[in-house]
PDB file of N, CA and C in Angstrom:
ATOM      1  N   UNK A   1     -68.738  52.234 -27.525  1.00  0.00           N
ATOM      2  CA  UNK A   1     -68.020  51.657 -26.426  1.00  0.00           C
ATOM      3  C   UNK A   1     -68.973  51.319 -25.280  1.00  0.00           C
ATOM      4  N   UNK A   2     -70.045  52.202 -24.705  1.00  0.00           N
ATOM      5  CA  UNK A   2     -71.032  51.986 -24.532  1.00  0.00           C
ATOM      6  C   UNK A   2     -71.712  50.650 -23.846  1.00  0.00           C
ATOM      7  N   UNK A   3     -71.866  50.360 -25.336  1.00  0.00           N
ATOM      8  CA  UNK A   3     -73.146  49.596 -25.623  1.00  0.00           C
ATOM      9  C   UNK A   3     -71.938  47.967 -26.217  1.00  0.00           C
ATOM     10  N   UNK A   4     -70.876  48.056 -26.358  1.00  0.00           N
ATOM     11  CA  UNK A   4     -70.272  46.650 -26.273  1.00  0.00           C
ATOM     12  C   UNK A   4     -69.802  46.778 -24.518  1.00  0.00           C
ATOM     13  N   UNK A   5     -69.898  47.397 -23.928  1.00  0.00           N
ATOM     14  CA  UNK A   5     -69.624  47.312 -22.292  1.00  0.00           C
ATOM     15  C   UNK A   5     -70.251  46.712 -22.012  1.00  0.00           C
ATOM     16  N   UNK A   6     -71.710  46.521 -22.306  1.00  0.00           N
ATOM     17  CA  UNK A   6     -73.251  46.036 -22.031  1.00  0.00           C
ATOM     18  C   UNK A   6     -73.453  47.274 -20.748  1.00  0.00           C
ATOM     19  N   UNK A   7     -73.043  48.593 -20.746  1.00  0.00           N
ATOM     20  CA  UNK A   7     -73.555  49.220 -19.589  1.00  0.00           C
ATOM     21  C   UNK A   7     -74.922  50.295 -19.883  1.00  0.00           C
ATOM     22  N   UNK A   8     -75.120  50.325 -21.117  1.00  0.00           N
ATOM     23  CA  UNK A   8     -76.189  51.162 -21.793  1.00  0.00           C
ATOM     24  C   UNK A   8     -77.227  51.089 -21.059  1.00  0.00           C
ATOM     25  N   UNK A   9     -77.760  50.202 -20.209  1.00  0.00           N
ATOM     26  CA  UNK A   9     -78.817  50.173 -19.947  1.00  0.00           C
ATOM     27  C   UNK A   9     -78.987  51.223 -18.441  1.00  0.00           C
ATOM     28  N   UNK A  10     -77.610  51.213 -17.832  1.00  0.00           N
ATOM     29  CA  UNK A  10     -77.429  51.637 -16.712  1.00  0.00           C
ATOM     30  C   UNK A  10     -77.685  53.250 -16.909  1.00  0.00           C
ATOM     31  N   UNK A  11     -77.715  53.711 -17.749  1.00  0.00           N
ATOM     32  CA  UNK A  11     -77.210  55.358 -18.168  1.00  0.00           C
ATOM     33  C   UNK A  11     -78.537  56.075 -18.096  1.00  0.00           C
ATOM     34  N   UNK A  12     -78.660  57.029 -17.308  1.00  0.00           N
ATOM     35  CA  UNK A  12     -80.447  58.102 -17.515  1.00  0.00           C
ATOM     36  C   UNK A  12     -80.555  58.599 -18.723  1.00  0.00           C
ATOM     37  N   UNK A  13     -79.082  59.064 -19.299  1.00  0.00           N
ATOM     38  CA  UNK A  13     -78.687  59.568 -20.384  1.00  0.00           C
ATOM     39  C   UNK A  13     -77.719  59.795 -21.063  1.00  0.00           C
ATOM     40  N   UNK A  14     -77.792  60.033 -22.331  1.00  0.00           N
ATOM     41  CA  UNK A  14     -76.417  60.145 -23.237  1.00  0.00           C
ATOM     42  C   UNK A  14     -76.352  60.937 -23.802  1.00  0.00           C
ATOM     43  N   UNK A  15     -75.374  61.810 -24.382  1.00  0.00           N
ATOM     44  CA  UNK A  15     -75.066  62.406 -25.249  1.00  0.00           C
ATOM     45  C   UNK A  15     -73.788  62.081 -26.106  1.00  0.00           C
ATOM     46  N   UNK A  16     -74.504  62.131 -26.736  1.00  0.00           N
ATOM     47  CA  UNK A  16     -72.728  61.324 -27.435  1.00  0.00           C
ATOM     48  C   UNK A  16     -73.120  61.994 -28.987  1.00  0.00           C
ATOM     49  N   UNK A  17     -71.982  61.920 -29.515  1.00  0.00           N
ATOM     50  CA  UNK A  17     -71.777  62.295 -30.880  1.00  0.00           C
ATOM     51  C   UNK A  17     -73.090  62.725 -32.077  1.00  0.00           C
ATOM     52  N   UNK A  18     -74.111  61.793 -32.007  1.00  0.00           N
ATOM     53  CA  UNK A  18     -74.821  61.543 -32.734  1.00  0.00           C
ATOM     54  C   UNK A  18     -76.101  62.897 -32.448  1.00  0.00           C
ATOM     55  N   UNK A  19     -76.174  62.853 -30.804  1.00  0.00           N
ATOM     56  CA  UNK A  19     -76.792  64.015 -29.854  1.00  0.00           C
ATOM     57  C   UNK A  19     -76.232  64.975 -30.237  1.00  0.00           C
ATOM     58  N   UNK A  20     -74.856  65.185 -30.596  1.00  0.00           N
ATOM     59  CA  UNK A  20     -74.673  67.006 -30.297  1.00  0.00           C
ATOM     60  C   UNK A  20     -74.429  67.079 -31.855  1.00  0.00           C
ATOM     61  N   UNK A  21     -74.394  66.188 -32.938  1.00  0.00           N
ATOM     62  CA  UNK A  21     -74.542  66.676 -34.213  1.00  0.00           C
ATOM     63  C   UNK A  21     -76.111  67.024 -34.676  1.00  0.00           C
ATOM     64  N   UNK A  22     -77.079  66.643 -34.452  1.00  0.00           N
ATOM     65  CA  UNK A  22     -78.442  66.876 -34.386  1.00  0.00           C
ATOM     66  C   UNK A  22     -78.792  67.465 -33.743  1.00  0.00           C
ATOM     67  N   UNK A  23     -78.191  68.157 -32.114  1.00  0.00           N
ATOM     68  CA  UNK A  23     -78.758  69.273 -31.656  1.00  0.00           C
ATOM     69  C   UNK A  23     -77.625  70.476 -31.964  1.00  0.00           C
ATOM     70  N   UNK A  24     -76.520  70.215 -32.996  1.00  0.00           N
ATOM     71  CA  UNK A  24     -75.910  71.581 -33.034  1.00  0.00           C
ATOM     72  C   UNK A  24     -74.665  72.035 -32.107  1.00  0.00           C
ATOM     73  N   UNK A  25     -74.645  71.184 -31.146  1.00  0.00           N
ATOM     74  CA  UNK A  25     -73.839  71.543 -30.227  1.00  0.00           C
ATOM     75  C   UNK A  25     -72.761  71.102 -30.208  1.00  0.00           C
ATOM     76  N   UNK A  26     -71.793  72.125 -29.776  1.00  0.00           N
ATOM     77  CA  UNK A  26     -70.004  72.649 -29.779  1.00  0.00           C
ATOM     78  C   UNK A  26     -69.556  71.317 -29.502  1.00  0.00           C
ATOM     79  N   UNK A  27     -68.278  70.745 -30.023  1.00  0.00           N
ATOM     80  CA  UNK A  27     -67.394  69.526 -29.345  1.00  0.00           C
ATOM     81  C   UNK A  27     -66.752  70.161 -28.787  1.00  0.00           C
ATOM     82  N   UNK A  28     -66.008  69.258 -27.345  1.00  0.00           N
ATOM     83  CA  UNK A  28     -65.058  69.939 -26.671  1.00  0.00           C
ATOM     84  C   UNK A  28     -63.889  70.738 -27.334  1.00  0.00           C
ATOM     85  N   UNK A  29     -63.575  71.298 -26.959  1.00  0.00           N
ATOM     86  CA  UNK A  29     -63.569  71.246 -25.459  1.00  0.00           C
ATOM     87  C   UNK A  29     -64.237  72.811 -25.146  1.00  0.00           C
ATOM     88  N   UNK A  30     -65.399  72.803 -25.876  1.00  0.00           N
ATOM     89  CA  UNK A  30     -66.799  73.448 -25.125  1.00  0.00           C
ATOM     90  C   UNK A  30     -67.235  72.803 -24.074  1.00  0.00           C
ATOM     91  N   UNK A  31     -67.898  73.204 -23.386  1.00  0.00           N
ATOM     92  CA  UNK A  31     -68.602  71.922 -22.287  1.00  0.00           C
ATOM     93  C   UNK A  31     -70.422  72.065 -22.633  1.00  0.00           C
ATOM     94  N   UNK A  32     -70.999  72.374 -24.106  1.00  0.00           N
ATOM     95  CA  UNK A  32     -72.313  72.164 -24.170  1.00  0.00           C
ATOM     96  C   UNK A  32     -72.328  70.781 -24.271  1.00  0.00           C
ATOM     97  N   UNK A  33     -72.159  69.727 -24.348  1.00  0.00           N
ATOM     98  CA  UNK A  33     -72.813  68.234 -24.257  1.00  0.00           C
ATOM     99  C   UNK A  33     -72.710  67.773 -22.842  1.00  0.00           C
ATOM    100  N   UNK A  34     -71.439  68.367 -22.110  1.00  0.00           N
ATOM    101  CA  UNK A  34     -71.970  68.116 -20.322  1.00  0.00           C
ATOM    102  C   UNK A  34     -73.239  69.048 -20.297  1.00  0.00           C
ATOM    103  N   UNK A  35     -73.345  70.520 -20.535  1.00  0.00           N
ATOM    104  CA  UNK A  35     -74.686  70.711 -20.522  1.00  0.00           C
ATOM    105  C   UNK A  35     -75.868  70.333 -20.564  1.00  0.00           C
ATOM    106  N   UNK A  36     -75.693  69.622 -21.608  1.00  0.00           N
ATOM    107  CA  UNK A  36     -77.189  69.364 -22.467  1.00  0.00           C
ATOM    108  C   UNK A  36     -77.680  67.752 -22.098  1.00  0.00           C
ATOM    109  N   UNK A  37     -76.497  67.360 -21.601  1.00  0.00           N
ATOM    110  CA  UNK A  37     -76.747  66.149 -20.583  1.00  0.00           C
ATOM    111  C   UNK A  37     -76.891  66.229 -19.368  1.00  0.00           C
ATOM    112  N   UNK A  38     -76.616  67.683 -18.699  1.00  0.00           N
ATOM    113  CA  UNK A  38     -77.417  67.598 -17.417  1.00  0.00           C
ATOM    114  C   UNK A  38     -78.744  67.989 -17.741  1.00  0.00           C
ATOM    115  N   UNK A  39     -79.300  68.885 -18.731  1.00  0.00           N
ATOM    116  CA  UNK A  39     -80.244  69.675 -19.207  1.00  0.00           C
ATOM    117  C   UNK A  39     -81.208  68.401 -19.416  1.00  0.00           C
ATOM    118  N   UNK A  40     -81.237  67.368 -19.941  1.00  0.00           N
ATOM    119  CA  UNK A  40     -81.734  65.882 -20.537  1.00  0.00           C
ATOM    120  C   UNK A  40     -82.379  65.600 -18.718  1.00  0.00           C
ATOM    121  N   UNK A  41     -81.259  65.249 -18.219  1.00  0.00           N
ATOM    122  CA  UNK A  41     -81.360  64.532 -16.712  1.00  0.00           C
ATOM    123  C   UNK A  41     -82.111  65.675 -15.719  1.00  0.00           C
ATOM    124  N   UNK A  42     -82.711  66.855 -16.446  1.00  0.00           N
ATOM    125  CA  UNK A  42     -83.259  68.031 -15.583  1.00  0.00           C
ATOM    126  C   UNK A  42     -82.594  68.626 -14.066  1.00  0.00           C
ATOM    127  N   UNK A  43     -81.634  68.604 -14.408  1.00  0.00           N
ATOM    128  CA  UNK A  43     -80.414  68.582 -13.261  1.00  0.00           C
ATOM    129  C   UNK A  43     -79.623  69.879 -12.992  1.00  0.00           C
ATOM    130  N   UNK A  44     -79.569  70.423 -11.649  1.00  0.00           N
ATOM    131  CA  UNK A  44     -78.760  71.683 -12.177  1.00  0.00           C
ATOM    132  C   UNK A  44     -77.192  71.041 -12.378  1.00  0.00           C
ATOM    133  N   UNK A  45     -76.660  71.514 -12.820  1.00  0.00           N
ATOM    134  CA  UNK A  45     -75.075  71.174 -14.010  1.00  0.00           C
ATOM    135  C   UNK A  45     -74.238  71.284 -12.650  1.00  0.00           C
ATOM    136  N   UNK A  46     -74.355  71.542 -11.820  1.00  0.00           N
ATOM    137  CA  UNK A  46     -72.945  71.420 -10.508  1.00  0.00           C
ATOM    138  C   UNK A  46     -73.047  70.345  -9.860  1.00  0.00           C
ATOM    139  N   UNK A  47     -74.221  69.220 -10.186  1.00  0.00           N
ATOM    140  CA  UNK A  47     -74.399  68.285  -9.252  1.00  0.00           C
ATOM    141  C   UNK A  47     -74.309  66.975  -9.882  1.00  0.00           C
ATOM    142  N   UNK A  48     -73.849  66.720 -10.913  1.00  0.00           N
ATOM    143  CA  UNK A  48     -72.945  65.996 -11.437  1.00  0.00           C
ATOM    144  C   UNK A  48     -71.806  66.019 -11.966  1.00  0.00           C
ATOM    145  N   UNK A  49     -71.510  64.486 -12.529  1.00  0.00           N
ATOM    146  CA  UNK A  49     -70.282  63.672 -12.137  1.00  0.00           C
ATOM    147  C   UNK A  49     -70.027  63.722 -13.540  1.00  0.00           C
ATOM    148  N   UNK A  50     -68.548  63.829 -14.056  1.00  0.00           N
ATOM    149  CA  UNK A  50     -67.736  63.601 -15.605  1.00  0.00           C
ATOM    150  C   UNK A  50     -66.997  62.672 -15.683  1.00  0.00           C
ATOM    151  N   UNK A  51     -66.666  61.641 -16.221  1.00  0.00           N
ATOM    152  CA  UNK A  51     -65.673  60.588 -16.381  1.00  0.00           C
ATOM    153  C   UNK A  51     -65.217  60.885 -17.430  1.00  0.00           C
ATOM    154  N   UNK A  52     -63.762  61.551 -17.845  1.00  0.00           N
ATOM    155  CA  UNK A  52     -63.311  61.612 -18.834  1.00  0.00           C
ATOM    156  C   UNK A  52     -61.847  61.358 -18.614  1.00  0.00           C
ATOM    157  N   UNK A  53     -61.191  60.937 -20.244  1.00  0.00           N
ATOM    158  CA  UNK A  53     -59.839  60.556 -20.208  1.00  0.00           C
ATOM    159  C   UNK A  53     -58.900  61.873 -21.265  1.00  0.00           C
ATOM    160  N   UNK A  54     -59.710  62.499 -21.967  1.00  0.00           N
ATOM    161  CA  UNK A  54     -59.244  63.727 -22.703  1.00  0.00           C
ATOM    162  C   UNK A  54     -58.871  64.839 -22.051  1.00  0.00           C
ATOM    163  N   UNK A  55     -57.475  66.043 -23.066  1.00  0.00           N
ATOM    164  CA  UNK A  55     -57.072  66.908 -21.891  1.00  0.00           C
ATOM    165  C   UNK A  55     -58.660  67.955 -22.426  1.00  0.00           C
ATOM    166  N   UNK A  56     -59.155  68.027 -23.701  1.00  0.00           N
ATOM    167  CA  UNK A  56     -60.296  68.437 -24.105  1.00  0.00           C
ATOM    168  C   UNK A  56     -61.438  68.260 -23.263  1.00  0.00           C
ATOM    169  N   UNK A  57     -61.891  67.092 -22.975  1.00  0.00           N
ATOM    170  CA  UNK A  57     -63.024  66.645 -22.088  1.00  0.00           C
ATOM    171  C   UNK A  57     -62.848  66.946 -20.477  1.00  0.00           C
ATOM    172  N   UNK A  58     -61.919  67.060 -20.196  1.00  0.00           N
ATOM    173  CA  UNK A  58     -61.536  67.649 -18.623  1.00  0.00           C
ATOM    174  C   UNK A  58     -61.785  68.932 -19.123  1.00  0.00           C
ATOM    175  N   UNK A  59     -61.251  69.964 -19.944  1.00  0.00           N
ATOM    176  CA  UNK A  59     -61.213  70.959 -20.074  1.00  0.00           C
ATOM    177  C   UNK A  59     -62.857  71.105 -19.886  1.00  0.00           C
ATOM    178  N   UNK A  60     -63.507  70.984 -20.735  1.00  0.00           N
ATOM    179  CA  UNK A  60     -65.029  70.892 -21.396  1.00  0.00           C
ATOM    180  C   UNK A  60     -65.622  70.799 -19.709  1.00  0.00           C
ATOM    181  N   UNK A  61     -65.516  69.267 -18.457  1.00  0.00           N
ATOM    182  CA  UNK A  61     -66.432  69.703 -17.635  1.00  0.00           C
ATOM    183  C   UNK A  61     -65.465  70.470 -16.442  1.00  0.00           C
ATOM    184  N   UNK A  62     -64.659  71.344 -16.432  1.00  0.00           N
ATOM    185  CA  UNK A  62     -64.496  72.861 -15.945  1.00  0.00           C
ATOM    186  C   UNK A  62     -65.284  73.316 -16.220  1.00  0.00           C
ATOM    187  N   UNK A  63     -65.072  74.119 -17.390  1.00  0.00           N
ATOM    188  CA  UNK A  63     -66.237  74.785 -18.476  1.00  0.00           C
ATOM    189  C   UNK A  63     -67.821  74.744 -17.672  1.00  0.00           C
ATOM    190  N   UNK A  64     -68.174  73.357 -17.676  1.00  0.00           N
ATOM    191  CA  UNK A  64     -69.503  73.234 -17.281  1.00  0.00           C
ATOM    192  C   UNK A  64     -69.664  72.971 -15.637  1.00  0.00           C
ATOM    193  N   UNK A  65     -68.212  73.843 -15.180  1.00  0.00           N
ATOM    194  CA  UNK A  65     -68.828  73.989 -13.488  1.00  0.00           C
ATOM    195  C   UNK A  65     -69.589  72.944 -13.032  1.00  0.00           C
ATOM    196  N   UNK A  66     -69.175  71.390 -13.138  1.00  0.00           N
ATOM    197  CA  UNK A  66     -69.178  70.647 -12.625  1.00  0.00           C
ATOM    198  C   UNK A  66     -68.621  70.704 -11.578  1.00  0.00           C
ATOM    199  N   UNK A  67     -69.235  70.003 -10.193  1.00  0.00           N
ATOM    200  CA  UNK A  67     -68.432  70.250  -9.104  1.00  0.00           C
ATOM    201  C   UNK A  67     -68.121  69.132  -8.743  1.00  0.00           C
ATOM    202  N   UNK A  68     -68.281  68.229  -9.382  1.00  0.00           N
ATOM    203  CA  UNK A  68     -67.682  66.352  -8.643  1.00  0.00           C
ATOM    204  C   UNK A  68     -67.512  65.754 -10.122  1.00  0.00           C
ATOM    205  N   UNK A  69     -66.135  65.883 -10.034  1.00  0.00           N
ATOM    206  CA  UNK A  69     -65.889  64.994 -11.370  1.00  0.00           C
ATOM    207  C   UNK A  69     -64.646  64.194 -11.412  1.00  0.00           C
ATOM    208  N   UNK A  70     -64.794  62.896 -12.407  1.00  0.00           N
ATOM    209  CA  UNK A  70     -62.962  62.425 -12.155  1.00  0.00           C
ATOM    210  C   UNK A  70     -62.758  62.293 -13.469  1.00  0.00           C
ATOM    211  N   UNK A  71     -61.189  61.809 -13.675  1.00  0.00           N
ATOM    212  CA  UNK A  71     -60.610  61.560 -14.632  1.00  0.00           C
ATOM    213  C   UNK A  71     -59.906  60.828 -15.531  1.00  0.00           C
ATOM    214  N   UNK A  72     -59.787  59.500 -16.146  1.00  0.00           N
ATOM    215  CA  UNK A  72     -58.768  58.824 -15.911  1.00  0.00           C
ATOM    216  C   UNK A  72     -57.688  58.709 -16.671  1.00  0.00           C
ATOM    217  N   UNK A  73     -56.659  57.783 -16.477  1.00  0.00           N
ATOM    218  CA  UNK A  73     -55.448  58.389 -16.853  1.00  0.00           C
ATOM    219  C   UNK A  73     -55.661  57.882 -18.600  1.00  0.00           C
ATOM    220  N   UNK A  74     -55.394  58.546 -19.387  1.00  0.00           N
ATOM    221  CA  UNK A  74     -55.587  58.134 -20.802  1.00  0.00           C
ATOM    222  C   UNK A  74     -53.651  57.946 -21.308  1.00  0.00           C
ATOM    223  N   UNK A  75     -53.643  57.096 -21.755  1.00  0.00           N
ATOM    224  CA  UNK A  75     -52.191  57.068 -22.324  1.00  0.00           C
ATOM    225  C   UNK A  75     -50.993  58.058 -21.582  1.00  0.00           C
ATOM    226  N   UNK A  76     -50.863  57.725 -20.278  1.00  0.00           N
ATOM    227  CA  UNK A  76     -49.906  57.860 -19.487  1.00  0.00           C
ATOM    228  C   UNK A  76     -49.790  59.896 -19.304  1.00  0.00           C
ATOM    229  N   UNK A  77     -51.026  60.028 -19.155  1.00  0.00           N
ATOM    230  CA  UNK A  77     -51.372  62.099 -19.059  1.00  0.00           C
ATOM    231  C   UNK A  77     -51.744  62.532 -17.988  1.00  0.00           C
ATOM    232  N   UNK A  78     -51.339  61.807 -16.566  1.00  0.00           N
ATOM    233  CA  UNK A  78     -51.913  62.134 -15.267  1.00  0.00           C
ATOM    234  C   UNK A  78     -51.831  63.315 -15.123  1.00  0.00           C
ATOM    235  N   UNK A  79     -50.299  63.888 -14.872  1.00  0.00           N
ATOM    236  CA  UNK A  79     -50.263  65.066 -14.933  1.00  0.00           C
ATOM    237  C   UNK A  79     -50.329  66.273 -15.648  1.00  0.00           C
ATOM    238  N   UNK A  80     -50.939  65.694 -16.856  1.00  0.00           N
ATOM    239  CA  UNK A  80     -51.253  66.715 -17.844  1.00  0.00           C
ATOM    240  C   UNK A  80     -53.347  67.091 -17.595  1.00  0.00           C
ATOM    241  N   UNK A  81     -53.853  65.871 -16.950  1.00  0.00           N
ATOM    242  CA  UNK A  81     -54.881  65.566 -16.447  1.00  0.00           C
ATOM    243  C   UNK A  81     -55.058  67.086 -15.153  1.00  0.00           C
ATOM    244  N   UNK A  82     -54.223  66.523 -14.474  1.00  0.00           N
ATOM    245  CA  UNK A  82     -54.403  67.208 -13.635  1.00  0.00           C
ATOM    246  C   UNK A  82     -54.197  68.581 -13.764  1.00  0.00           C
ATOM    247  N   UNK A  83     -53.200  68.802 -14.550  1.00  0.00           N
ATOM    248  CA  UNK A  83     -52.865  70.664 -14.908  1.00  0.00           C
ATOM    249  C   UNK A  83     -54.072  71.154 -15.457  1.00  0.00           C
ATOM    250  N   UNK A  84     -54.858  70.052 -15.987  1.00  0.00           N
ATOM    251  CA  UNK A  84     -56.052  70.349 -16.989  1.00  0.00           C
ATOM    252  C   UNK A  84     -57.772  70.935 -16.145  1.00  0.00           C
ATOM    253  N   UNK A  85     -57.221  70.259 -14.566  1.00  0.00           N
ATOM    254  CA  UNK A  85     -58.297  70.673 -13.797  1.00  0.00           C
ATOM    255  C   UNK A  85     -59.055  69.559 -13.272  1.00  0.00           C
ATOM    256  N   UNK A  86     -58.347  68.047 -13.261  1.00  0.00           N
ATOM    257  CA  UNK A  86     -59.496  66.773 -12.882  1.00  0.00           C
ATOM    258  C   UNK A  86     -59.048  67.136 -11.479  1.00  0.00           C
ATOM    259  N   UNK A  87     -60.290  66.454 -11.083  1.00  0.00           N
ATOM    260  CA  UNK A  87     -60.198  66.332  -9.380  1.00  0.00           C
ATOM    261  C   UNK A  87     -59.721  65.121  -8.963  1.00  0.00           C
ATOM    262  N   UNK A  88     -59.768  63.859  -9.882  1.00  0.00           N
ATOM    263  CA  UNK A  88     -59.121  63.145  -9.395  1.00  0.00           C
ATOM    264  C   UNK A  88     -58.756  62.610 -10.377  1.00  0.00           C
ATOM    265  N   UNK A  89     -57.503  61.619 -10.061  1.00  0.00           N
ATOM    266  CA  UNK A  89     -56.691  61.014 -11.435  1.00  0.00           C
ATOM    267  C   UNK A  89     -56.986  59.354 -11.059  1.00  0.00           C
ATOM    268  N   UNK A  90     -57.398  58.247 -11.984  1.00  0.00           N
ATOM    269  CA  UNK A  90     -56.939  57.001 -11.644  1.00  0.00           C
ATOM    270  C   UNK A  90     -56.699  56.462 -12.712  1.00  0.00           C
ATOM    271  N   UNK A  91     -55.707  55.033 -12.621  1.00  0.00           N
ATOM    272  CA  UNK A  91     -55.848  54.513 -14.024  1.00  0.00           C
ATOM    273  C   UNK A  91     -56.809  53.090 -14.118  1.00  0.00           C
ATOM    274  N   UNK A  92     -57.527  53.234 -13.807  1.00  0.00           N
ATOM    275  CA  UNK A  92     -58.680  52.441 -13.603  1.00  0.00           C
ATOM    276  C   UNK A  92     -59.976  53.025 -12.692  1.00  0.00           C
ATOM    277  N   UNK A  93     -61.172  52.838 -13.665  1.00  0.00           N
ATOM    278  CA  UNK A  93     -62.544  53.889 -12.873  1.00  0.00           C
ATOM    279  C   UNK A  93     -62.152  52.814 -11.637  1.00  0.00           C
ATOM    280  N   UNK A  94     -61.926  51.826 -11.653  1.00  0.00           N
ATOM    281  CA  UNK A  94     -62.502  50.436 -10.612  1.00  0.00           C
ATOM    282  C   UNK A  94     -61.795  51.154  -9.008  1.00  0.00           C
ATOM    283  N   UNK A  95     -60.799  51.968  -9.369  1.00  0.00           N
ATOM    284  CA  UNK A  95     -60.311  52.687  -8.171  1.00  0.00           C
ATOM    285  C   UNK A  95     -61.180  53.406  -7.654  1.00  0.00           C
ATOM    286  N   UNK A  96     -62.398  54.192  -8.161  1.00  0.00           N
ATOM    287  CA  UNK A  96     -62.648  54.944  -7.619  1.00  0.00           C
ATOM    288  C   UNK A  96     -64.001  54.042  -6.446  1.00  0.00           C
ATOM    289  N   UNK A  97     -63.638  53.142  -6.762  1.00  0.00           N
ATOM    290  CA  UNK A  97     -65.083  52.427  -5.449  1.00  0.00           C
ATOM    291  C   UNK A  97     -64.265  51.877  -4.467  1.00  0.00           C
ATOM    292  N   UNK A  98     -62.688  52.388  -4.430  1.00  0.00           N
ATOM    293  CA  UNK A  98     -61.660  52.019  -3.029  1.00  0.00           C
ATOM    294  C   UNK A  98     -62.023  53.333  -2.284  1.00  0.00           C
ATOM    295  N   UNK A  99     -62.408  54.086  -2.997  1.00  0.00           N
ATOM    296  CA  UNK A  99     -62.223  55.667  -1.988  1.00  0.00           C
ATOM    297  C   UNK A  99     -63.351  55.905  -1.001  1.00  0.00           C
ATOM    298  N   UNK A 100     -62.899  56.515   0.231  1.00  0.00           N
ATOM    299  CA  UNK A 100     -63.767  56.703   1.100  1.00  0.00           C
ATOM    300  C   UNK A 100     -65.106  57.762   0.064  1.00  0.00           C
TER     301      UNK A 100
END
């Protein structure tokens, strides 16, 4: 999804599927691939950001004590989003560059 966005180029790093089957690591809703993607970006793990639409993948960056993260609405789950722990809900990322 990615890489037909054409946004691949924009990214420091990825982890995606292919990453956490070759390094071993848990699918959500563990939060080792938010790990191991801040771990990549040499970053301590509270100072980034999660974009996810899963109640798994919200779950996952709790887990990884992320402290700035959003969420978006995946097939009509705001409030299942939110029970789940996002900090913020939209149904479009494009909202989040309205916010102060």
């Amino acid at each position: 999804m990615i890489v037909s966005a054409g946004i691949d180029s924009l990214l420091e790093a990825r982890v995606d599927g292919k990453v956490a089957a070759a390094g071993h690591l848990a699918g959500k809703p563990a939060p080792d691939t938010f790990l191991a993607a801040a771990r990549t970006l040499g970053s301590i793990r509270w100072t980034r950001a999660v974009f996810e639409d899963a109640l798994s993948g919200v779950d996952a960056g709790r887990q990884a004590t992320l402290a700035s993260w959003s969420a978006s609405i995946a097939r009509g789950q705001a409030a299942e989003l939110t029970r789940h722990g996002a900090d913020i809900v939209v149904s479009d990322l494009a909202e989040l560059l309205e916010r102060p």
